[in-house]
N, C-alpha and C. Protein backbone atom coordinates (compact mmCIF):
# COMPACT_ATOMS: atom_id res chain seq x y z
N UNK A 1 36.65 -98.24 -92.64
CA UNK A 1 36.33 -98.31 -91.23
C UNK A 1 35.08 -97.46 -90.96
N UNK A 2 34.19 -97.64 -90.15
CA UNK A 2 33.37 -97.34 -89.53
C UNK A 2 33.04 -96.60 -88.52
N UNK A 3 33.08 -95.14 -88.85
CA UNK A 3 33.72 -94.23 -87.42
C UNK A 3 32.10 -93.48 -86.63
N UNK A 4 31.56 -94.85 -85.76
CA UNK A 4 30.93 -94.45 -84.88
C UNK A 4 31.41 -94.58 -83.46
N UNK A 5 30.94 -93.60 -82.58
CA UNK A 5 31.59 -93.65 -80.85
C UNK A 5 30.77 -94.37 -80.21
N UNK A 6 29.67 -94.99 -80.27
CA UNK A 6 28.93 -95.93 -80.26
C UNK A 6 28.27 -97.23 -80.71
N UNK A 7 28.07 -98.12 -79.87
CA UNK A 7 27.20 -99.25 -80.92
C UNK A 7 26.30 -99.26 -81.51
N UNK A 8 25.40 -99.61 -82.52
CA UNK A 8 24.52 -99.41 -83.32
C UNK A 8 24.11 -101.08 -83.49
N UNK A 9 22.35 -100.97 -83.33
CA UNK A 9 21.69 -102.22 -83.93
C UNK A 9 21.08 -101.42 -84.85
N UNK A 10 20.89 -102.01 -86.30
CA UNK A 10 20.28 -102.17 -87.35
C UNK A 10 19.53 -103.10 -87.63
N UNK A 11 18.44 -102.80 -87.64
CA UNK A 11 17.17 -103.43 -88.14
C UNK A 11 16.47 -103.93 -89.41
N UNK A 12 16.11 -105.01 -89.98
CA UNK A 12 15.45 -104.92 -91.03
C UNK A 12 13.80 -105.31 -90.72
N UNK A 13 13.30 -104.79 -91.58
CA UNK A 13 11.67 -104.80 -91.29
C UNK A 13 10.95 -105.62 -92.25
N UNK A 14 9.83 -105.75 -92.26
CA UNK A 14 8.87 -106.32 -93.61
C UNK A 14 8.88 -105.43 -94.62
N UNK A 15 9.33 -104.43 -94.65
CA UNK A 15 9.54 -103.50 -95.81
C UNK A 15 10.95 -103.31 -96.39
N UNK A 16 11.13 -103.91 -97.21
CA UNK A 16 12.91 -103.90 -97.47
C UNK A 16 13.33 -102.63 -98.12
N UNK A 17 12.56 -101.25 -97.76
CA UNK A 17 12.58 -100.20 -97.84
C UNK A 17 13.13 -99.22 -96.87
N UNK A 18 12.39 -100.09 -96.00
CA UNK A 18 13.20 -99.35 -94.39
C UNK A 18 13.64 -100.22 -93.43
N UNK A 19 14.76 -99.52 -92.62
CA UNK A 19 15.29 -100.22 -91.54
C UNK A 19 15.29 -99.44 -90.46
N UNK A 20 15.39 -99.72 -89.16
CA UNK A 20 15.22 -98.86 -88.03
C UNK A 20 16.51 -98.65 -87.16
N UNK A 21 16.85 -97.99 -86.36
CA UNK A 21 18.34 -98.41 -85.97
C UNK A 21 18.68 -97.60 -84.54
N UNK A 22 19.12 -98.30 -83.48
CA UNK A 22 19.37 -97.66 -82.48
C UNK A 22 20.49 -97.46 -81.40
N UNK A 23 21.09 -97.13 -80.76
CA UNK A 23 22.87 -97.50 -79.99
C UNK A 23 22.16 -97.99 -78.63
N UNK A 24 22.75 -99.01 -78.30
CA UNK A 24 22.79 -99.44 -76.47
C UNK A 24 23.19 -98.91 -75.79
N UNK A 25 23.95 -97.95 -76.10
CA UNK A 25 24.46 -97.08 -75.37
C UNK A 25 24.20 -95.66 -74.82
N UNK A 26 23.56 -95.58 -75.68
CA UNK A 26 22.80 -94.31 -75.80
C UNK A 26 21.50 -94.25 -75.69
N UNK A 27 20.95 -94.25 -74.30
CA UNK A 27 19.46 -93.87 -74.34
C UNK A 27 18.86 -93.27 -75.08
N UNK A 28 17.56 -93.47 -75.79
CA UNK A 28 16.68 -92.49 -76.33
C UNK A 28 17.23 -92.58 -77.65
N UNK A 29 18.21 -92.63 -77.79
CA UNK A 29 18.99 -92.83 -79.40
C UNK A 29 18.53 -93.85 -80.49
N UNK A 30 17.31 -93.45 -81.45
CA UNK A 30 16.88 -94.48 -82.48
C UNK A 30 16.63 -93.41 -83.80
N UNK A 31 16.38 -94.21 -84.84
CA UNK A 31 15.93 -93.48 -85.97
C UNK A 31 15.87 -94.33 -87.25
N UNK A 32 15.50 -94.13 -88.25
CA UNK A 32 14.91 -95.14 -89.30
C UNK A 32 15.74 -94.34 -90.96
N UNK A 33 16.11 -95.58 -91.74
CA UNK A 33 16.82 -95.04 -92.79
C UNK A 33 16.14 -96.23 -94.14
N UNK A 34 16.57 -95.70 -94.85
CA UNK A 34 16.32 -96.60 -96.40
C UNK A 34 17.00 -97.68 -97.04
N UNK A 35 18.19 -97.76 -95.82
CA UNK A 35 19.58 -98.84 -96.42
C UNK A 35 19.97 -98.72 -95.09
N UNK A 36 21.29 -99.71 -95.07
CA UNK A 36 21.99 -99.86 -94.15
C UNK A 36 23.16 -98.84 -94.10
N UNK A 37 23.42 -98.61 -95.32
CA UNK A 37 24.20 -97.36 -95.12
C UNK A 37 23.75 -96.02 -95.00
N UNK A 38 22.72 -96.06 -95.37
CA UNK A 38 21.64 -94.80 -94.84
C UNK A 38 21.79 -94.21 -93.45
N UNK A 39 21.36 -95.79 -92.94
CA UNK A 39 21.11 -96.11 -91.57
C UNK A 39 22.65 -95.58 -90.73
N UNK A 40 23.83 -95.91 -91.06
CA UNK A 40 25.19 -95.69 -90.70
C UNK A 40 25.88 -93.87 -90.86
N UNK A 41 24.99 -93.33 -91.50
CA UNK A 41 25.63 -92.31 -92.42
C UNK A 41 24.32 -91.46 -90.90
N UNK A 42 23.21 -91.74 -91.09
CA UNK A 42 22.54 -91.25 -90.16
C UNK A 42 22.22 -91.15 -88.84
N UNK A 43 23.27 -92.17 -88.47
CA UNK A 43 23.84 -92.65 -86.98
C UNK A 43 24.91 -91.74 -86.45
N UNK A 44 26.05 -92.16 -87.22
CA UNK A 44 26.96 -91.13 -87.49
C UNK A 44 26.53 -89.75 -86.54
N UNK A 45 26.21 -89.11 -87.37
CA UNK A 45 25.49 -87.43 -87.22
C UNK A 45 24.99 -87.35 -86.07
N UNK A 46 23.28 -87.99 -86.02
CA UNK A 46 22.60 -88.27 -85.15
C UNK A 46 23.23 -88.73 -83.75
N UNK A 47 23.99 -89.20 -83.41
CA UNK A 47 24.66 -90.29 -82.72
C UNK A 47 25.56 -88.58 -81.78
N UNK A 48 26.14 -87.57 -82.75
CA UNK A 48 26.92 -86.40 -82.24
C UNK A 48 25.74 -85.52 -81.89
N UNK A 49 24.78 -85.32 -82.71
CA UNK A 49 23.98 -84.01 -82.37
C UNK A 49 22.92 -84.57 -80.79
N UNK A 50 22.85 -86.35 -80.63
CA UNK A 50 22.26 -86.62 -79.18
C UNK A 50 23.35 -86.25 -78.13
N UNK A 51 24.30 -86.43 -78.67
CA UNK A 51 25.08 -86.27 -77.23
C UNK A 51 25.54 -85.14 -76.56
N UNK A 52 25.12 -83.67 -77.61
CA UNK A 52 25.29 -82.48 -77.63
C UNK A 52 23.77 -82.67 -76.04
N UNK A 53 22.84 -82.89 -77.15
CA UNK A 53 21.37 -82.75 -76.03
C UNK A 53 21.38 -83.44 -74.81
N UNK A 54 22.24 -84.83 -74.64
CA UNK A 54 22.30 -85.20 -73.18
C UNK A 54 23.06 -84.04 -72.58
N UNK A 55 24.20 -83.54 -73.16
CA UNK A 55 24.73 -82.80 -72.27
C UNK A 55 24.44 -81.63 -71.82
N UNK A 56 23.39 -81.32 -72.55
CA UNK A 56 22.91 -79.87 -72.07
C UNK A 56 21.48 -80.29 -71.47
N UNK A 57 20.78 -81.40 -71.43
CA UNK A 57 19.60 -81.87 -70.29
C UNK A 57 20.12 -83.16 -69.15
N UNK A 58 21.30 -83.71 -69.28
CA UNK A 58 21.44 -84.61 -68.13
C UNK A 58 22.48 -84.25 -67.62
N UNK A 59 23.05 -84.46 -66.32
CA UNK A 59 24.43 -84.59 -65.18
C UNK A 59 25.45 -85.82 -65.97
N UNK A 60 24.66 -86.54 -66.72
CA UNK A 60 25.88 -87.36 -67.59
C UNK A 60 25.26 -87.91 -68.79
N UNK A 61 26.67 -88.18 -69.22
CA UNK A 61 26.61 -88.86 -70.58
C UNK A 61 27.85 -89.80 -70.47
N UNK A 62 27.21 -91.04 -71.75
CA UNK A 62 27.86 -92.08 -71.59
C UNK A 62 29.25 -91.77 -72.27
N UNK A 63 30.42 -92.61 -71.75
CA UNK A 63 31.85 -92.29 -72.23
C UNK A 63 31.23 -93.33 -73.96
N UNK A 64 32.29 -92.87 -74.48
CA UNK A 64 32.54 -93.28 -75.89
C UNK A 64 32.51 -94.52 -75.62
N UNK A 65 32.28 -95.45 -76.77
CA UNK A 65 32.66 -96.93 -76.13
C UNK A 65 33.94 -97.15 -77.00
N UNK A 66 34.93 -97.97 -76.15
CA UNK A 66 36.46 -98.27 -76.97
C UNK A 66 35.84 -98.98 -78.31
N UNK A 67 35.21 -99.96 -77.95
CA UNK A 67 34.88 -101.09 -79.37
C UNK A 67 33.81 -101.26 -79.79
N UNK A 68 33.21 -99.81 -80.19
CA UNK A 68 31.80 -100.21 -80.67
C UNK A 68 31.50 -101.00 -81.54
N UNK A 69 30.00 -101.78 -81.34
CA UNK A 69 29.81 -102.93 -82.59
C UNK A 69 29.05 -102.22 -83.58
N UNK A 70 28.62 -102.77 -84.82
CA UNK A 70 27.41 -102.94 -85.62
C UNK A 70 27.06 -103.74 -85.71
N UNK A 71 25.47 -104.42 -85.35
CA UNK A 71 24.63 -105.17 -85.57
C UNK A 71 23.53 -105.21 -86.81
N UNK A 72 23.80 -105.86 -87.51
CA UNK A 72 23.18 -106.05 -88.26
C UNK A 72 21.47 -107.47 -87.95
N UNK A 73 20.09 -106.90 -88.09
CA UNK A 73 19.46 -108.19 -87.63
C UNK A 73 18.22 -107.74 -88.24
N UNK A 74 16.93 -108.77 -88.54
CA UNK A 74 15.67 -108.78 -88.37
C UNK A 74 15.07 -107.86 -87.04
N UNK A 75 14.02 -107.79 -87.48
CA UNK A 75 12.92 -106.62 -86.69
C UNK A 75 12.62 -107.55 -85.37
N UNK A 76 12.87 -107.47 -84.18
CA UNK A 76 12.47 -108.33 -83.71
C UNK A 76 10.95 -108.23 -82.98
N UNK A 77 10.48 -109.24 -83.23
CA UNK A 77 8.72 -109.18 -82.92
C UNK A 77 8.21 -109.93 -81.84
N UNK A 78 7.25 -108.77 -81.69
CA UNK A 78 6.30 -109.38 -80.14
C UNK A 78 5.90 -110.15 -80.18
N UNK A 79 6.16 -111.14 -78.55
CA UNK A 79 5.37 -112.41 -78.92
C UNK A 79 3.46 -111.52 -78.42
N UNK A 80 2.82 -112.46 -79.29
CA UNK A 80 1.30 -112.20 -79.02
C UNK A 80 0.56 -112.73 -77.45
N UNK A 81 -0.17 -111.12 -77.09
CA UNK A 81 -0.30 -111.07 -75.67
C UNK A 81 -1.84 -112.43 -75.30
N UNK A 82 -1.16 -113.06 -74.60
CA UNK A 82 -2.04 -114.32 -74.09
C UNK A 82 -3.68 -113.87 -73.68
């Protein structure tokens, strides 16, 4: 099982070296890993030490989510400005 308190999208890029990864739930919450389990292992952590910092710079923070997902997907890309 998968013990994040949040959702997580995972990214893959043109570099199958890195992936990028961020929660919906969590404003401001992104960061980049070498694998997908990289990416999970660094969410994890990351995911506790942001919510330490919302709570000591905002009036709130988001509740846990009951059913967080993982997303797994491609990088998604800009369309080109007209």
């Amino acid at each position: 099982m998968i013990d994040l308190k949040y959702s997580l999208v995972i990214e893959a890029t043109t570099d199958p070296t890195l992936f990028g990864f961020y929660s919906p739930d969590l404003e401001g919450f992104t960061g980049i890993g070498h694998s997908v389990e990289d990416c999970l292992y660094k969410a994890k952590w990351g995911m506790e030490e942001h919510v330490v910092l919302l709570q000591e710079n905002h009036p709130s923070v988001p509740e846990p989510n009951a059913n967080p997902t993982v997303v797994i997907q491609n990088e998604r890309r800009l369309e080109p400005a007209a």
